[in-house]
N, C-alpha and C. Protein backbone atom coordinates (compact mmCIF):
# COMPACT_ATOMS: atom_id res chain seq x y z
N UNK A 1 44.63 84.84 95.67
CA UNK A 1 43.76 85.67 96.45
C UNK A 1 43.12 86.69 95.53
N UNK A 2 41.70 87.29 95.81
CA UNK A 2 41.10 87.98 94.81
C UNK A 2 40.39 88.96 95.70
N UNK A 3 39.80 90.31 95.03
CA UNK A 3 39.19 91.07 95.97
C UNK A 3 37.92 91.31 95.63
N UNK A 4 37.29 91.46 96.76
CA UNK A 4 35.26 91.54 96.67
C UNK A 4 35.21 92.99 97.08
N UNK A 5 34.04 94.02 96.62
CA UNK A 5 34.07 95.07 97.41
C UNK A 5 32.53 94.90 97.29
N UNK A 6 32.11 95.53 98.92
CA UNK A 6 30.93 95.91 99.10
C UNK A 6 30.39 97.23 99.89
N UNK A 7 29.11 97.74 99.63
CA UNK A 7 28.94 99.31 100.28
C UNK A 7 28.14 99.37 100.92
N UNK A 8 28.30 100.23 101.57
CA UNK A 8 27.33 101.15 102.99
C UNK A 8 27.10 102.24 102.26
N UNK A 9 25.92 102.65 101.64
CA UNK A 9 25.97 104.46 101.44
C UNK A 9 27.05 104.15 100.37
N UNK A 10 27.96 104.98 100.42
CA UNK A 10 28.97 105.72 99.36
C UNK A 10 30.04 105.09 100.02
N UNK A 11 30.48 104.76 101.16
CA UNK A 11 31.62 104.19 101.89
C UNK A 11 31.57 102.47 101.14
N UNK A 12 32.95 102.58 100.91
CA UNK A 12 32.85 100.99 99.71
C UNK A 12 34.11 100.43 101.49
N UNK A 13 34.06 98.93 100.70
CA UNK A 13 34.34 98.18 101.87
C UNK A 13 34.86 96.88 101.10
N UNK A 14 36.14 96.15 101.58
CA UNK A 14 36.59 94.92 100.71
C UNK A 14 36.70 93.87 101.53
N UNK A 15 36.44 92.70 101.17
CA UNK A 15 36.29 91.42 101.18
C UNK A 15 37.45 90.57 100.75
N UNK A 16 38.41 89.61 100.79
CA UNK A 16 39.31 89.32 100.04
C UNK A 16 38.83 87.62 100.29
N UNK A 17 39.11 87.15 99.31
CA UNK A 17 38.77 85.57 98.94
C UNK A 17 40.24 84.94 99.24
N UNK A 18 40.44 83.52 99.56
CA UNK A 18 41.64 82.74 99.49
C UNK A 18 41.51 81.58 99.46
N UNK A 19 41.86 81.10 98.33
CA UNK A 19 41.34 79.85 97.76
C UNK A 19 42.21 78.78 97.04
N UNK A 20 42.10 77.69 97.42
CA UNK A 20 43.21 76.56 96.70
C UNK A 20 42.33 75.51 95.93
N UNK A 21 42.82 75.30 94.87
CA UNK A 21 42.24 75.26 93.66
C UNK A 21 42.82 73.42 93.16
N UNK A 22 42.64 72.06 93.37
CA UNK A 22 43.04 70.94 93.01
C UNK A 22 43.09 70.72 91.04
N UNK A 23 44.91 70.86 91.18
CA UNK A 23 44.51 70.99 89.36
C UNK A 23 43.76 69.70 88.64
N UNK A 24 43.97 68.29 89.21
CA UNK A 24 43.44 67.39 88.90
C UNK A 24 41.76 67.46 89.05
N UNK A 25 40.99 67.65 89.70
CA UNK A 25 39.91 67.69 89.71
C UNK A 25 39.12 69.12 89.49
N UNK A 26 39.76 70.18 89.39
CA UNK A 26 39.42 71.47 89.54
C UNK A 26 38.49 72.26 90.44
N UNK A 27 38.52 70.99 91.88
CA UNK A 27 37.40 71.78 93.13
C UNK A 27 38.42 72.32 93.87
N UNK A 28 37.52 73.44 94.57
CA UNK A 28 37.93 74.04 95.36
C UNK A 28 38.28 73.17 97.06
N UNK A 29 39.36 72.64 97.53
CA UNK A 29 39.88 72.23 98.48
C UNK A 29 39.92 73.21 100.07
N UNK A 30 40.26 74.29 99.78
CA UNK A 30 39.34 74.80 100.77
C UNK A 30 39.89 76.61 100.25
N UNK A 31 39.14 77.15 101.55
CA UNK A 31 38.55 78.78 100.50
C UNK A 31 38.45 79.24 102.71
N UNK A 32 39.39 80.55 102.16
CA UNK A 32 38.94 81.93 103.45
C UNK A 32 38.55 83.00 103.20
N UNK A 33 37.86 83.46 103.34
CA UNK A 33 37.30 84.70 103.23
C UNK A 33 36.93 85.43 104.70
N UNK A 34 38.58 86.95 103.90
CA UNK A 34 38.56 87.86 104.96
C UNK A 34 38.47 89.49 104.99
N UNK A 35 38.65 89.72 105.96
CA UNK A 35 39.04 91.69 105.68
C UNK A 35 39.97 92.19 105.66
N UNK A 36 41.26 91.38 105.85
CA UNK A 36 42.19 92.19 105.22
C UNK A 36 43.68 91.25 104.83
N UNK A 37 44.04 91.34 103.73
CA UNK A 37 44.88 90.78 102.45
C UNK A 37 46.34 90.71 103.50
N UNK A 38 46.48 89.65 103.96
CA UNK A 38 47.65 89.50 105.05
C UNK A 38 47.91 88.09 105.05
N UNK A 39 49.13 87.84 105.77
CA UNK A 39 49.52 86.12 105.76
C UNK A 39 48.59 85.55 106.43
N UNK A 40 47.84 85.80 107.73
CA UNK A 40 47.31 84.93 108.44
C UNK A 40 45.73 84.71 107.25
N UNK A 41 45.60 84.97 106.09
CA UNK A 41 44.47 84.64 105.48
C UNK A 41 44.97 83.90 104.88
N UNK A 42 46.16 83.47 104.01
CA UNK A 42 46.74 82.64 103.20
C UNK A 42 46.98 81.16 104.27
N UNK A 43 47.81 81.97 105.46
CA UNK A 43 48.50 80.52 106.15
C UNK A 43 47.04 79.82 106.63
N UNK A 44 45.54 80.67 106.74
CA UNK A 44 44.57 79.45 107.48
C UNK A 44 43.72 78.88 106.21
N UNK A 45 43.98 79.36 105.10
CA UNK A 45 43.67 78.44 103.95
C UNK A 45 44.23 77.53 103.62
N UNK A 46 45.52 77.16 103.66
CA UNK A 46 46.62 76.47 103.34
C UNK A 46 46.54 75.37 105.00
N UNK A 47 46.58 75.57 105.83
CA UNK A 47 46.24 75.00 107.20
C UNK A 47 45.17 74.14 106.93
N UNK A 48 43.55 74.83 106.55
CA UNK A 48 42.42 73.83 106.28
C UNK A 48 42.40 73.22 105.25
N UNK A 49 43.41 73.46 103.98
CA UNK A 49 43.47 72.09 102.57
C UNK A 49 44.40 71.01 103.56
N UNK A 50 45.64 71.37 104.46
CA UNK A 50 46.06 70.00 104.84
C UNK A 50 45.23 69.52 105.97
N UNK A 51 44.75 70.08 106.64
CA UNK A 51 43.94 68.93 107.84
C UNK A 51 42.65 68.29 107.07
N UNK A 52 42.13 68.94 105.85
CA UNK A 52 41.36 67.83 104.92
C UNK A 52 41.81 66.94 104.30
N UNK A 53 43.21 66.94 104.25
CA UNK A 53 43.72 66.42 103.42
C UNK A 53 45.35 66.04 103.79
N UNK A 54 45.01 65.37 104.52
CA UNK A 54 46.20 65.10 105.46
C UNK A 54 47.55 64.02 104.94
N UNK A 55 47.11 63.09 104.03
CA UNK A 55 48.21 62.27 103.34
C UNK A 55 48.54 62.86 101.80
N UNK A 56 48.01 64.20 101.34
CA UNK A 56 48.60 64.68 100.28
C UNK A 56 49.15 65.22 100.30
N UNK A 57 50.55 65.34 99.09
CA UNK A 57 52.10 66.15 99.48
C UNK A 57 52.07 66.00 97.68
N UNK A 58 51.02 67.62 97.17
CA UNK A 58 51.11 68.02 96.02
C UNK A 58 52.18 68.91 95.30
N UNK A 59 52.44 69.53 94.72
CA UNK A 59 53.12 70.23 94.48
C UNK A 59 51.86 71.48 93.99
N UNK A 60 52.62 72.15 94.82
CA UNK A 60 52.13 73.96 95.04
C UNK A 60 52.28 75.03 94.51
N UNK A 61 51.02 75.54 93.50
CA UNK A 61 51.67 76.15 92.91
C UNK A 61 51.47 77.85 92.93
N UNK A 62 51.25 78.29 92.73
CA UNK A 62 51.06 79.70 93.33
C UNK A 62 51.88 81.18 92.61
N UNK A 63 51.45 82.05 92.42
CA UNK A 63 52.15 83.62 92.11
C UNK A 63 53.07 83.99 92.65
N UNK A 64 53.62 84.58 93.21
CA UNK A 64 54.46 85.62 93.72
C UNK A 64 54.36 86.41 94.70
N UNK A 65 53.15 86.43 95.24
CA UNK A 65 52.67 87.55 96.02
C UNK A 65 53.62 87.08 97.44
N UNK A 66 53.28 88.54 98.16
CA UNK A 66 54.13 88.54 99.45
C UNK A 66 54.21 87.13 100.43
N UNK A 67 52.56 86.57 100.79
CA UNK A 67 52.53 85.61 101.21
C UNK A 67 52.87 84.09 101.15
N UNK A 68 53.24 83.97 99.89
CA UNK A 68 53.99 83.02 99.31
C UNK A 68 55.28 82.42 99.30
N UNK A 69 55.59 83.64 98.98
CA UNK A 69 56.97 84.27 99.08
C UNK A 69 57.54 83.85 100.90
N UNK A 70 56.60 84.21 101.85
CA UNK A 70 56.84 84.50 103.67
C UNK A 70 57.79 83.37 103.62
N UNK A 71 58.72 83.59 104.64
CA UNK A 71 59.11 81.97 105.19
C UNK A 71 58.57 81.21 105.84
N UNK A 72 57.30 82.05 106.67
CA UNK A 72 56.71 81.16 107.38
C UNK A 72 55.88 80.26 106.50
N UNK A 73 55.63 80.78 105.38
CA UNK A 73 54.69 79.92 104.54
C UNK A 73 55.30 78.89 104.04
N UNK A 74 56.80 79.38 103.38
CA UNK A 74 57.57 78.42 103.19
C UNK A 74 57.84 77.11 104.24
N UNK A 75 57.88 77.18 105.22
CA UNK A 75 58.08 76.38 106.62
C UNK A 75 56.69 75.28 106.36
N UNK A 76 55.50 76.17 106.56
CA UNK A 76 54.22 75.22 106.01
C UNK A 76 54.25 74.20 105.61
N UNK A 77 54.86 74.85 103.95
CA UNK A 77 54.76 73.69 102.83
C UNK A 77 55.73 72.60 103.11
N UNK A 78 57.09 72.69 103.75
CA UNK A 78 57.99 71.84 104.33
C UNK A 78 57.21 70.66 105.09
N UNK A 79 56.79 71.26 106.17
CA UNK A 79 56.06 70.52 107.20
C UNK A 79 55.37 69.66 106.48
N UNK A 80 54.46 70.01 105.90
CA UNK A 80 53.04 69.45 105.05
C UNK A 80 53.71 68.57 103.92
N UNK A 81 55.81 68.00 103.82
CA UNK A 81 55.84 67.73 102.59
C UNK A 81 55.31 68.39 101.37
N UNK A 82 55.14 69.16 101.01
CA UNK A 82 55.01 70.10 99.84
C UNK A 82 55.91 70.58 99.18
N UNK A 83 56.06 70.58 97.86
CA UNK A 83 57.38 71.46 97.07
C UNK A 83 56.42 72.36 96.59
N UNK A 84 56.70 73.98 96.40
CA UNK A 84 56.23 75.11 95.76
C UNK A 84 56.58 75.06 94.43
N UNK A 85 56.36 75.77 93.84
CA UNK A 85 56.27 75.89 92.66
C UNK A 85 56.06 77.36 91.80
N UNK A 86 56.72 78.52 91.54
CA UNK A 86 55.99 79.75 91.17
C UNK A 86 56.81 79.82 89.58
N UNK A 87 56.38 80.68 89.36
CA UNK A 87 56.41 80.84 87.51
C UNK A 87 57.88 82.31 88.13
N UNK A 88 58.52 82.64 86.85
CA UNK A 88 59.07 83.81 86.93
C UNK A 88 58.09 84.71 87.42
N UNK A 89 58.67 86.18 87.30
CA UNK A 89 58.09 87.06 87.61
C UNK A 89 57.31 87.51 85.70
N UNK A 90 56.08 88.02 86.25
CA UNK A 90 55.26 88.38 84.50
C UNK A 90 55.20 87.08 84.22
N UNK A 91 55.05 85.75 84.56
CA UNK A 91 54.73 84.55 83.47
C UNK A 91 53.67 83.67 84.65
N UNK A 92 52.73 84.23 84.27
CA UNK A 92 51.66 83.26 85.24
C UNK A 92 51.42 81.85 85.30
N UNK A 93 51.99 80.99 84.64
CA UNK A 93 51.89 79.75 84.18
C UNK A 93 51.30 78.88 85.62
N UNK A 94 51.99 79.07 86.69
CA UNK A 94 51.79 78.36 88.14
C UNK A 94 50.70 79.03 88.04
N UNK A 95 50.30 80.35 88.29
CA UNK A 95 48.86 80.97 88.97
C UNK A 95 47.31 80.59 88.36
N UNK A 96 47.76 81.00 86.62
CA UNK A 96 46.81 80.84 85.36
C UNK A 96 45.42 79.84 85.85
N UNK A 97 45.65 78.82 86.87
CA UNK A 97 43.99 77.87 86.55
C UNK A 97 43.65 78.86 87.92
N UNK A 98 43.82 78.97 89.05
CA UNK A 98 43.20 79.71 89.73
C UNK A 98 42.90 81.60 89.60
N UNK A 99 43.78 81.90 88.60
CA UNK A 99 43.34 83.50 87.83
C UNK A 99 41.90 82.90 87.17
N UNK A 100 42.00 81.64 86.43
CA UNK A 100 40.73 81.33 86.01
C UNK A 100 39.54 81.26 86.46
N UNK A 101 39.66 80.64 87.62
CA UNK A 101 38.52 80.50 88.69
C UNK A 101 38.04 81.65 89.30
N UNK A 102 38.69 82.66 89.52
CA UNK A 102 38.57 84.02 90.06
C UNK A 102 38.02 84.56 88.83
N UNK A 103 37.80 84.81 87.53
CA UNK A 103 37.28 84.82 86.45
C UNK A 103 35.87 84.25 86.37
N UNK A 104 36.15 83.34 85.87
CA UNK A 104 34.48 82.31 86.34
C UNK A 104 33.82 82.66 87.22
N UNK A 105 34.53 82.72 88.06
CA UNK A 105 33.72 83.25 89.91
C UNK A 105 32.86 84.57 89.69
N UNK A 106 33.61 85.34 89.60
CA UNK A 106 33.36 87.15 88.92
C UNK A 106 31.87 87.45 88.08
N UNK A 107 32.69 86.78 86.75
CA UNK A 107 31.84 86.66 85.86
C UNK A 107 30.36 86.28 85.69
N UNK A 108 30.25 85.24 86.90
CA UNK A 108 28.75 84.06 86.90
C UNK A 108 28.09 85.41 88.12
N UNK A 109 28.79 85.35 88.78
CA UNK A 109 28.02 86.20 90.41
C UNK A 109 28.41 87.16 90.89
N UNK A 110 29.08 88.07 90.30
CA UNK A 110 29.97 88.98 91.10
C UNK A 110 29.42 90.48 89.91
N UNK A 111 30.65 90.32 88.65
CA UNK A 111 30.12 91.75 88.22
C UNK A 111 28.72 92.06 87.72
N UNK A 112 28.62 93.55 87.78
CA UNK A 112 27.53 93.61 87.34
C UNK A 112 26.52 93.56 88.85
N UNK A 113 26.52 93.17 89.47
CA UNK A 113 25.60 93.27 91.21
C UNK A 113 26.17 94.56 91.75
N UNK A 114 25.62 95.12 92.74
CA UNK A 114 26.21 95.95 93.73
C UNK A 114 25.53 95.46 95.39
N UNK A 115 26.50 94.82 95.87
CA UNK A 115 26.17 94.18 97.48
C UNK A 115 26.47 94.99 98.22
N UNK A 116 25.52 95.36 99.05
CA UNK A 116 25.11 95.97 100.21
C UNK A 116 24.98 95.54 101.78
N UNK A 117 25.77 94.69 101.67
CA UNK A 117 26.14 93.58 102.63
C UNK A 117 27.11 92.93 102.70
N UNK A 118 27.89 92.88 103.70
CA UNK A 118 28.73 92.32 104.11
C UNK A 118 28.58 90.11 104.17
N UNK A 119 27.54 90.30 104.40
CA UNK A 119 26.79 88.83 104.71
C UNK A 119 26.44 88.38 103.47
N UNK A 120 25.77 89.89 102.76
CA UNK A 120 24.87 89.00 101.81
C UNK A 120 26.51 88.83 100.38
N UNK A 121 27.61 89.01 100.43
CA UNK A 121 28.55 89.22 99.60
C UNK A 121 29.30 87.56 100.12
N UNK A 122 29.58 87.86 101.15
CA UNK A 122 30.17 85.83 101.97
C UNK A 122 29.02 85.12 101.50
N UNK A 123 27.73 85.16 101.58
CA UNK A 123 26.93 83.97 100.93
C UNK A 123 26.85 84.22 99.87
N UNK A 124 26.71 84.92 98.91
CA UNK A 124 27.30 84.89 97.62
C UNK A 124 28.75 83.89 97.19
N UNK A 125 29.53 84.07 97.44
CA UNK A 125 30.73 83.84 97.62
C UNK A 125 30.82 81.87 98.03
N UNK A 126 30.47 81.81 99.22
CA UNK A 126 29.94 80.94 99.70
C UNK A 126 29.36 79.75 98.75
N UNK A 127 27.84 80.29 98.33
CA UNK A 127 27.21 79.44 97.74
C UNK A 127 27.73 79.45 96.80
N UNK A 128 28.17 80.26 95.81
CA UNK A 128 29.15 79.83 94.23
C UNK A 128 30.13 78.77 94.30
N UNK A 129 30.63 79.09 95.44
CA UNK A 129 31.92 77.72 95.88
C UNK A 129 31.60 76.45 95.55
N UNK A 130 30.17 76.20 96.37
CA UNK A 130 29.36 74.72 96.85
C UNK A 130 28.73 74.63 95.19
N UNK A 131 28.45 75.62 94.84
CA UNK A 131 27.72 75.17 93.51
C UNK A 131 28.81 74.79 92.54
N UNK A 132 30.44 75.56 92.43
CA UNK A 132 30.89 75.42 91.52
C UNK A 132 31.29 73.54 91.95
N UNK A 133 31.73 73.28 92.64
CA UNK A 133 32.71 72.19 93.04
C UNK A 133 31.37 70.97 92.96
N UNK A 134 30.08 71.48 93.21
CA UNK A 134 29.05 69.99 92.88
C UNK A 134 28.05 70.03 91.93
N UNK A 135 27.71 71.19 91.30
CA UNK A 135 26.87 71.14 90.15
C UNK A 135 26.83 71.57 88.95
N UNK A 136 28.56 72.85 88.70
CA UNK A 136 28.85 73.14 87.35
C UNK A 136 29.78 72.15 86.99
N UNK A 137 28.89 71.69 86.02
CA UNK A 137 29.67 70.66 85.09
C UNK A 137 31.09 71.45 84.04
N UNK A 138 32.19 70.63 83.61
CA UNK A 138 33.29 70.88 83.30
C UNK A 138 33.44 70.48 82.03
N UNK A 139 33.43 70.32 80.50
CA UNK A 139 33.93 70.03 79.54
C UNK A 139 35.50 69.66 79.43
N UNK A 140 36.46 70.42 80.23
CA UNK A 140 37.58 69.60 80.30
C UNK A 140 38.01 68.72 81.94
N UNK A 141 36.35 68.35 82.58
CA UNK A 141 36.82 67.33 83.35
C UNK A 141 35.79 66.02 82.96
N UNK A 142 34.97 66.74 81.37
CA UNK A 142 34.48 65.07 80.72
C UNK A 142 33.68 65.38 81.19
N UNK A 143 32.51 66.29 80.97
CA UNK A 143 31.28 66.75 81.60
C UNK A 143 30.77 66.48 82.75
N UNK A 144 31.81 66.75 83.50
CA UNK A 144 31.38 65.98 85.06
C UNK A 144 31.60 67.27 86.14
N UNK A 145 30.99 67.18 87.24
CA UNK A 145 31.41 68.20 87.92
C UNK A 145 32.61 67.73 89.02
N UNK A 146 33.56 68.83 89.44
CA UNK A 146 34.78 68.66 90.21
C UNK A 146 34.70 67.58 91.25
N UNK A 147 33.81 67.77 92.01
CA UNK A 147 33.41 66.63 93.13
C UNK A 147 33.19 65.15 92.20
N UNK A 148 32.52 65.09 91.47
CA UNK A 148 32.33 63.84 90.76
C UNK A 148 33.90 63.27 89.86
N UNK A 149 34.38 64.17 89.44
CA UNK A 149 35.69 63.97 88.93
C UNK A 149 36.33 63.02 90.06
N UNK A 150 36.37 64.11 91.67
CA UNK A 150 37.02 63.65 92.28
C UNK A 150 36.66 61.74 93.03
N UNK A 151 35.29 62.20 92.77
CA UNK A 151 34.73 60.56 93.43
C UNK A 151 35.26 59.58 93.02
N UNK A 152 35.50 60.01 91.44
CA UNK A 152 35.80 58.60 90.17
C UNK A 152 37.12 58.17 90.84
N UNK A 153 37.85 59.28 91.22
CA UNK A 153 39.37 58.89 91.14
C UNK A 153 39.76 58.42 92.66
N UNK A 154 39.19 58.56 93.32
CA UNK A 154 38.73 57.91 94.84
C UNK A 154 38.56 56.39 94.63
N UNK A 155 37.38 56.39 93.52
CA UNK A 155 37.05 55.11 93.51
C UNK A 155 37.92 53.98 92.44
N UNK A 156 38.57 54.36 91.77
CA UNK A 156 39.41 54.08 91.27
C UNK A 156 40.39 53.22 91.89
């Protein structure tokens, strides 16, 4: 999960992203974006990667944070066949490709702007998603973009 802030006047205002990240193909599987940093933003991201994706039972990998951690989340990943997966505490190794993406994300569309909108910050957000997963090409997925990665291996 990552945080967006946007302003009214001088009154700043946050946005929080939640996003699951396919290490094999490196698209985004599905993504919530909300107002406030709580389980029910994690558990309906994690909810819409399995009803897209209903016969996969990946292994999960994820930080530390509170929501992770929940039992109810834990219960989730049960249900869904899922084993978790988190690094110690201080060793990001599980988190590291999606710290990345939140990086990339930032970096291409985020710093450096100041959004003045609530709307215009979700379509931001939004459209980077759709662009990253079908038209930025990848050097370590063989110059292909995530969706196309994923087609090959579909078709495969």
């Amino acid at each position: 999960m990552t945080e967006f802030k946007w302003y009214e006047g001088i009154e700043v205002h946050k946005l929080y992203l939640s996003a699951i990240l396919d290490l094999y193909d490196r698209r985004i599987v599905s993504y919530v974006i909300s107002e406030r940093n709580d389980n029910p933003l994690v558990f309906k991201t994690f909810d819409k990667a399995v009803a897209a994706n209903p016969n996969a039972h990946p292994l999960f990998h994820s930080d530390r944070g509170f929501q992770y951690t929940h039992r109810a989340f834990h219960q989730r990943l049960e249900k869904a066949g899922m084993t978790q997966s988190m690094s110690r505490v201080a060793h990001c190794i599980d988190n590291g490709p999606m710290e990345g993406f939140w990086g990339i994300l930032k970096r291409e569309r985020y710093y450096g702007k100041r959004f003045t909108s609530k709307q215009a910050l979700i379509r931001m957000i939004q459209s980077y998603i759709c662009y990253y997963n079908t038209r930025r090409v990848q050097r370590n997925l063989g110059v292909l973009t995530p969706l196309e990665k994923h087609s090959r291996y579909l078709a495969a």
